[in-house]
C-alpha atoms as a PDB file:
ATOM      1  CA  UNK A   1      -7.059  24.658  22.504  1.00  0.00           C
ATOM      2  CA  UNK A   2      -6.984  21.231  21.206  1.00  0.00           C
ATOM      3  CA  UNK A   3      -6.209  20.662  17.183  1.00  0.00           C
ATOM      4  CA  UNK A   4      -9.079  20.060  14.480  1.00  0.00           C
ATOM      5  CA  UNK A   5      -9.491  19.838  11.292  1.00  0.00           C
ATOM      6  CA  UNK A   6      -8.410  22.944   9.364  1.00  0.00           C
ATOM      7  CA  UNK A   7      -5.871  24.481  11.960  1.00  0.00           C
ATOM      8  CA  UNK A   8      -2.360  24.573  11.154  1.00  0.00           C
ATOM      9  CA  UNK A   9      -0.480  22.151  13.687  1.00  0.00           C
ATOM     10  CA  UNK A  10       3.302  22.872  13.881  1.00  0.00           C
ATOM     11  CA  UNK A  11       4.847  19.266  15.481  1.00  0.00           C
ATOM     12  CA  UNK A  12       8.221  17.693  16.099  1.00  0.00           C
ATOM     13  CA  UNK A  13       8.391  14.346  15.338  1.00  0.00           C
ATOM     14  CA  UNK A  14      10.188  11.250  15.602  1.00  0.00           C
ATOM     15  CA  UNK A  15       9.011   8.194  13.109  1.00  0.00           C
ATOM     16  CA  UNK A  16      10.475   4.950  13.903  1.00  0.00           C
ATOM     17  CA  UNK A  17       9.799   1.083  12.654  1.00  0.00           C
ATOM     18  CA  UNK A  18       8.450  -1.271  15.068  1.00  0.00           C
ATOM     19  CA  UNK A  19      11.918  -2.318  15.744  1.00  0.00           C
ATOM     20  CA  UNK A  20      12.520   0.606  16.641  1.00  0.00           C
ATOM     21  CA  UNK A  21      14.726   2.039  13.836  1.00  0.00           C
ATOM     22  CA  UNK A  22      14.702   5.820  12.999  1.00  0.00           C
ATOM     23  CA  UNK A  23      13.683   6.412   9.365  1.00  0.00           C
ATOM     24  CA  UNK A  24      12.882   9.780   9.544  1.00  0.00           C
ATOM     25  CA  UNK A  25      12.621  12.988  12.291  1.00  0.00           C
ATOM     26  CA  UNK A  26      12.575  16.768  12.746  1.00  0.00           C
ATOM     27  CA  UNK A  27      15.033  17.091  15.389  1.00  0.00           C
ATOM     28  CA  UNK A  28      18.812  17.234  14.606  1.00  0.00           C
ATOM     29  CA  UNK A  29      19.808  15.899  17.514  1.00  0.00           C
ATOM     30  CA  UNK A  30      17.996  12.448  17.040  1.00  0.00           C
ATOM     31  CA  UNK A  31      19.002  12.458  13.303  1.00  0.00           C
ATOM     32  CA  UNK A  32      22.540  12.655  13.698  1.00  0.00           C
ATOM     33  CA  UNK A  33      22.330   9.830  16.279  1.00  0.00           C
ATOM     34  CA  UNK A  34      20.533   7.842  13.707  1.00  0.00           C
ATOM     35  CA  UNK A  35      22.702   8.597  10.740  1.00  0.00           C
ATOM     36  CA  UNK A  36      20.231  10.338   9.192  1.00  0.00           C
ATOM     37  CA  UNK A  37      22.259  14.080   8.431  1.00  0.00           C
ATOM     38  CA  UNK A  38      24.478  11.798   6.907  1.00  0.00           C
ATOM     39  CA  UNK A  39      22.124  10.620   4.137  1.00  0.00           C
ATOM     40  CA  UNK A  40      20.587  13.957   4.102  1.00  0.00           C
ATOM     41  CA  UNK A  41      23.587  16.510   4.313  1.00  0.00           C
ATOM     42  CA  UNK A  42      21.499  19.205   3.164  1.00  0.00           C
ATOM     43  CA  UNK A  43      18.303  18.816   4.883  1.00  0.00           C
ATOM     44  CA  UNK A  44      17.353  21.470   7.534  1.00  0.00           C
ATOM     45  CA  UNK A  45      15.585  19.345  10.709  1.00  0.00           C
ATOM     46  CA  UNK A  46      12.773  21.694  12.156  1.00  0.00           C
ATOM     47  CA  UNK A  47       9.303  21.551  13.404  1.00  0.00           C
ATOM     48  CA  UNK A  48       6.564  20.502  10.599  1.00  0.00           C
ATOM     49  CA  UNK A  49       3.861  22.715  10.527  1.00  0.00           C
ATOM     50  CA  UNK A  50       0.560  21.165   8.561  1.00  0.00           C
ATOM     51  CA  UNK A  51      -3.275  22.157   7.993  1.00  0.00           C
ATOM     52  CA  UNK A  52      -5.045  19.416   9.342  1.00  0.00           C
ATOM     53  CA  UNK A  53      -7.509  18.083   6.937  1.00  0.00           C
ATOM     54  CA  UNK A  54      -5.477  18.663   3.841  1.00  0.00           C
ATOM     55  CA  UNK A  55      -3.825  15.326   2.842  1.00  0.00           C
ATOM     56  CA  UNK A  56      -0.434  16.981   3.477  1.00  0.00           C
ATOM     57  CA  UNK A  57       0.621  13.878   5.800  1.00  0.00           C
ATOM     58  CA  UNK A  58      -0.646  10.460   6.118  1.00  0.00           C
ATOM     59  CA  UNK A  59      -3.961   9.994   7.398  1.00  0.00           C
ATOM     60  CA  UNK A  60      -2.709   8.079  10.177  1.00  0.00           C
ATOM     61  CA  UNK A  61      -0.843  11.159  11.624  1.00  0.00           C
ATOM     62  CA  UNK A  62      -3.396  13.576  10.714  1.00  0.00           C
ATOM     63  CA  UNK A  63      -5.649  11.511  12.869  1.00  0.00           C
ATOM     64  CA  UNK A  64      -3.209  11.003  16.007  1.00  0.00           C
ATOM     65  CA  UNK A  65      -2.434  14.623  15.583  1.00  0.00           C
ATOM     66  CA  UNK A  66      -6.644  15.912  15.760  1.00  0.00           C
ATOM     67  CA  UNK A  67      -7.153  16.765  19.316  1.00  0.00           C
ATOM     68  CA  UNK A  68      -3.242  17.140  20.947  1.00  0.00           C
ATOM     69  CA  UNK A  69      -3.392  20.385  22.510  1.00  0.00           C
ATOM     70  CA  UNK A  70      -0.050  22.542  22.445  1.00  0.00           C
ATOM     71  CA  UNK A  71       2.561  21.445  24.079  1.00  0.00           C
ATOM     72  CA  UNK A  72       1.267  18.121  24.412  1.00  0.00           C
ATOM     73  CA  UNK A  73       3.109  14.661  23.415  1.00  0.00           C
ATOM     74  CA  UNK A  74       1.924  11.634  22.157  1.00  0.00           C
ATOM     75  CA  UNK A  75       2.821   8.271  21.077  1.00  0.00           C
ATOM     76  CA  UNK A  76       0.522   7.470  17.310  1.00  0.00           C
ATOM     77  CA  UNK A  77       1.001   4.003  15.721  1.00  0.00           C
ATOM     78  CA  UNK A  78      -0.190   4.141  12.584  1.00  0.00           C
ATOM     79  CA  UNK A  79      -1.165   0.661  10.913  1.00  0.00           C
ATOM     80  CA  UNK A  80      -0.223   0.398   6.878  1.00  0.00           C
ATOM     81  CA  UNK A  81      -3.285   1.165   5.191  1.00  0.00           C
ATOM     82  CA  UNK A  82      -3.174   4.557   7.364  1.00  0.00           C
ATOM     83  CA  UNK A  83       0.226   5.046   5.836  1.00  0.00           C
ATOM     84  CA  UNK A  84       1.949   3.897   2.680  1.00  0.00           C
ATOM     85  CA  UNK A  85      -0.671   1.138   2.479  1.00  0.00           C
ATOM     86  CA  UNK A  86       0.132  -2.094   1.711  1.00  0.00           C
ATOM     87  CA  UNK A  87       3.019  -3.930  -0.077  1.00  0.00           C
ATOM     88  CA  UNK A  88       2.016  -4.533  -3.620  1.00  0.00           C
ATOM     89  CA  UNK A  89       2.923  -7.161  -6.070  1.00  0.00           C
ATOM     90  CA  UNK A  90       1.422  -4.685  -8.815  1.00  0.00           C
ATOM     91  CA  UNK A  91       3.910  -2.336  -8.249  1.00  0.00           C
ATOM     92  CA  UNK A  92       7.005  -4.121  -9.451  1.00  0.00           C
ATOM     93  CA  UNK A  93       7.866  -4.084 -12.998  1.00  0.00           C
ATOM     94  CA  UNK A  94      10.064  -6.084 -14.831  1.00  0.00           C
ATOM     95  CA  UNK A  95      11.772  -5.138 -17.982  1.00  0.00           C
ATOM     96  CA  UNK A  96      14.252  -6.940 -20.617  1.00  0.00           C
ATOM     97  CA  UNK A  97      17.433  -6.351 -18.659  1.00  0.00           C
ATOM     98  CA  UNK A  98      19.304  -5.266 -22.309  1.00  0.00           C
ATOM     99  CA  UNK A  99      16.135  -2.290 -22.693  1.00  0.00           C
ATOM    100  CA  UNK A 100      17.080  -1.734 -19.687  1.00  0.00           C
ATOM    101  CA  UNK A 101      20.223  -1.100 -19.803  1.00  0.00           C
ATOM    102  CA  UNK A 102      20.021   1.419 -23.380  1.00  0.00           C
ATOM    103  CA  UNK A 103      17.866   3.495 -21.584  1.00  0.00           C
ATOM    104  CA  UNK A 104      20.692   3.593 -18.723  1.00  0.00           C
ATOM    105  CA  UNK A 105      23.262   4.882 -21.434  1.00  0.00           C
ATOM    106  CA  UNK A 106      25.097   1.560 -21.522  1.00  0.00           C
ATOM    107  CA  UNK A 107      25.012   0.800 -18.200  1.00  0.00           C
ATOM    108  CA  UNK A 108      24.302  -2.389 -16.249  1.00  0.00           C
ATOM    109  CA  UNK A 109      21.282  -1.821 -13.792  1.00  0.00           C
ATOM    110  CA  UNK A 110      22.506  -3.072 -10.382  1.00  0.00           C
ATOM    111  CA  UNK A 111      20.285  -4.458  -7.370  1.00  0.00           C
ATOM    112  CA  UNK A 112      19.761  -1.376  -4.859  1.00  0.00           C
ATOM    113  CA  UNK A 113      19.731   1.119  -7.332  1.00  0.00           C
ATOM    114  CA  UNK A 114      17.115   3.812  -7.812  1.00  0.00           C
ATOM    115  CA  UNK A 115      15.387   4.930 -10.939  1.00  0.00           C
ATOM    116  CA  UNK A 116      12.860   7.020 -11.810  1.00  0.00           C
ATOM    117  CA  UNK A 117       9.832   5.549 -14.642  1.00  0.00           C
ATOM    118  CA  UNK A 118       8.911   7.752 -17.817  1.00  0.00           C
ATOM    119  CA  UNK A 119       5.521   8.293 -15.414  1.00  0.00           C
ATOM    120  CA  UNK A 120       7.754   9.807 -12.980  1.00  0.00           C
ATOM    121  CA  UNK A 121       7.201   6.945 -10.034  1.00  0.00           C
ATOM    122  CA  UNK A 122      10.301   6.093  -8.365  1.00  0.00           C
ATOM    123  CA  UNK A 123      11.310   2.594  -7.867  1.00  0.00           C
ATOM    124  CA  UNK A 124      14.408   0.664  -6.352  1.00  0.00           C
ATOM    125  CA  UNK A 125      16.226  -2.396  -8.719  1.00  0.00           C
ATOM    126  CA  UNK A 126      15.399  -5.427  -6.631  1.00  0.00           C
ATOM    127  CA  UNK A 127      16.690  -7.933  -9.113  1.00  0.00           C
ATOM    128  CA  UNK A 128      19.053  -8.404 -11.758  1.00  0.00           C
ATOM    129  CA  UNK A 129      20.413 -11.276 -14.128  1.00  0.00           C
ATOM    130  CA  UNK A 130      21.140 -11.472 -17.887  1.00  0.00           C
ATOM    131  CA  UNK A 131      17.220 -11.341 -19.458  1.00  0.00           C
ATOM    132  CA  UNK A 132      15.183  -9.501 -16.636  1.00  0.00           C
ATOM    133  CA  UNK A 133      15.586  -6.582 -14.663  1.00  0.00           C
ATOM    134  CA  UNK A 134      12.523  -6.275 -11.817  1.00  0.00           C
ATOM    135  CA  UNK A 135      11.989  -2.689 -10.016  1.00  0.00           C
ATOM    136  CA  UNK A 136       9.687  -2.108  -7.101  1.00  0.00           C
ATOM    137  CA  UNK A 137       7.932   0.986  -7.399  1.00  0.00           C
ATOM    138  CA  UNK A 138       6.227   0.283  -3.666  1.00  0.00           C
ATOM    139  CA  UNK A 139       6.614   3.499  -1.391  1.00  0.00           C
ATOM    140  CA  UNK A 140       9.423   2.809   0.718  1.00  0.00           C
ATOM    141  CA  UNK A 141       7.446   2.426   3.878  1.00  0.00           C
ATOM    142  CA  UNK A 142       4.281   0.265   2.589  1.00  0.00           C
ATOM    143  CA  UNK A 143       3.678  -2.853   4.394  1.00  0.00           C
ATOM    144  CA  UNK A 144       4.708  -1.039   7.837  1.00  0.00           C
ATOM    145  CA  UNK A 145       3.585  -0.182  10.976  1.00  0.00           C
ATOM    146  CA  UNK A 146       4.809   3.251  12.222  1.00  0.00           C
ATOM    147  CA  UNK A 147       5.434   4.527  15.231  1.00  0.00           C
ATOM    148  CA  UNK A 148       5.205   8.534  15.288  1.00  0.00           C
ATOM    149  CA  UNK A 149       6.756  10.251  18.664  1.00  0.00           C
ATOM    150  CA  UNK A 150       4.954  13.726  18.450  1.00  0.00           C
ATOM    151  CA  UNK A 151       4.991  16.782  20.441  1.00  0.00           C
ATOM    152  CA  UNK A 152       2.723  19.892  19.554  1.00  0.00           C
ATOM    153  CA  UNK A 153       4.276  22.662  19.463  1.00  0.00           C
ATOM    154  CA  UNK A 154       1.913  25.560  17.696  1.00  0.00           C
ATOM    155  CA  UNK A 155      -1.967  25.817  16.380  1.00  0.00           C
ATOM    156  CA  UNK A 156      -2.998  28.212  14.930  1.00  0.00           C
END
């Protein structure tokens, strides 16, 4: 039985960068080698199990993942606008770097940070000097090419 849309896949997955850098995986093993239960103390890593068809991954690995019967592997690069999309000039804000800083309780926005918009869109501080404050509220991953390491492991 191969996958299609509407069955519920359950996968293990490895996503790298093209550089090969590990942002993200189900298996524990891989994670800690990456230094990713680090950043993630409390996150359980297990097998993902998604109804194909449903949005609730990125059309790129909904596609890859359509027609991998169980137990099979596969290899899925998935261009940008199949994943985060594109990097997007829109998306970074700048504010007044003193509004900024009232609505921070006093405190000095730094480069790096996070912070979260009244629309409820996260964004990281990518610049910061004494009159303007600019945020990029870009999904982490847009503007990248990922490579997905998959193995099927249930459909049902």
């Amino acid at each position: 039985m191969t996958a299609t849309t509407g069955d519920a896949v359950t996968f293990e997955y490895t996503g790298k960068l093209e550089d090969g850098t590990v942002f993200d995986t189900t298996r524990e093993s891989v994670a800690e080698e990456a230094g990713l239960t680090e950043a993630q103390p409390d996150r359980e890593f297990a097998p993902l199990t998604v109804e194909l068809g449903t949005g609730e991954v990125i059309e790129g690995m909904e596609e890859g993942l359509e027609g991998l019967a169980e137990g099979e592997t596969a290899t899925l690069t998935i261009p940008p606008e199949k994943g985060y999309g594109e990097w997007d000039e829109a998306n970074v804000q700048e504010y007044s770097t003193e509004e900024l800083r009232e609505m921070l309780g006093g405190e000095t926005p730094e480069e790096g940070a996070f912070l979260e918009a009244n629309n409820g869109r996260h964004g990281q501080i990518t610049h910061v000097d004494d009159e303007v404050t600019r945020a990029d509220f870009n999904p982490r991953l847009a503007g990248e090419t990922l490579v997905f390491d998959v193995e099927v492991v249930d459909i049902s």
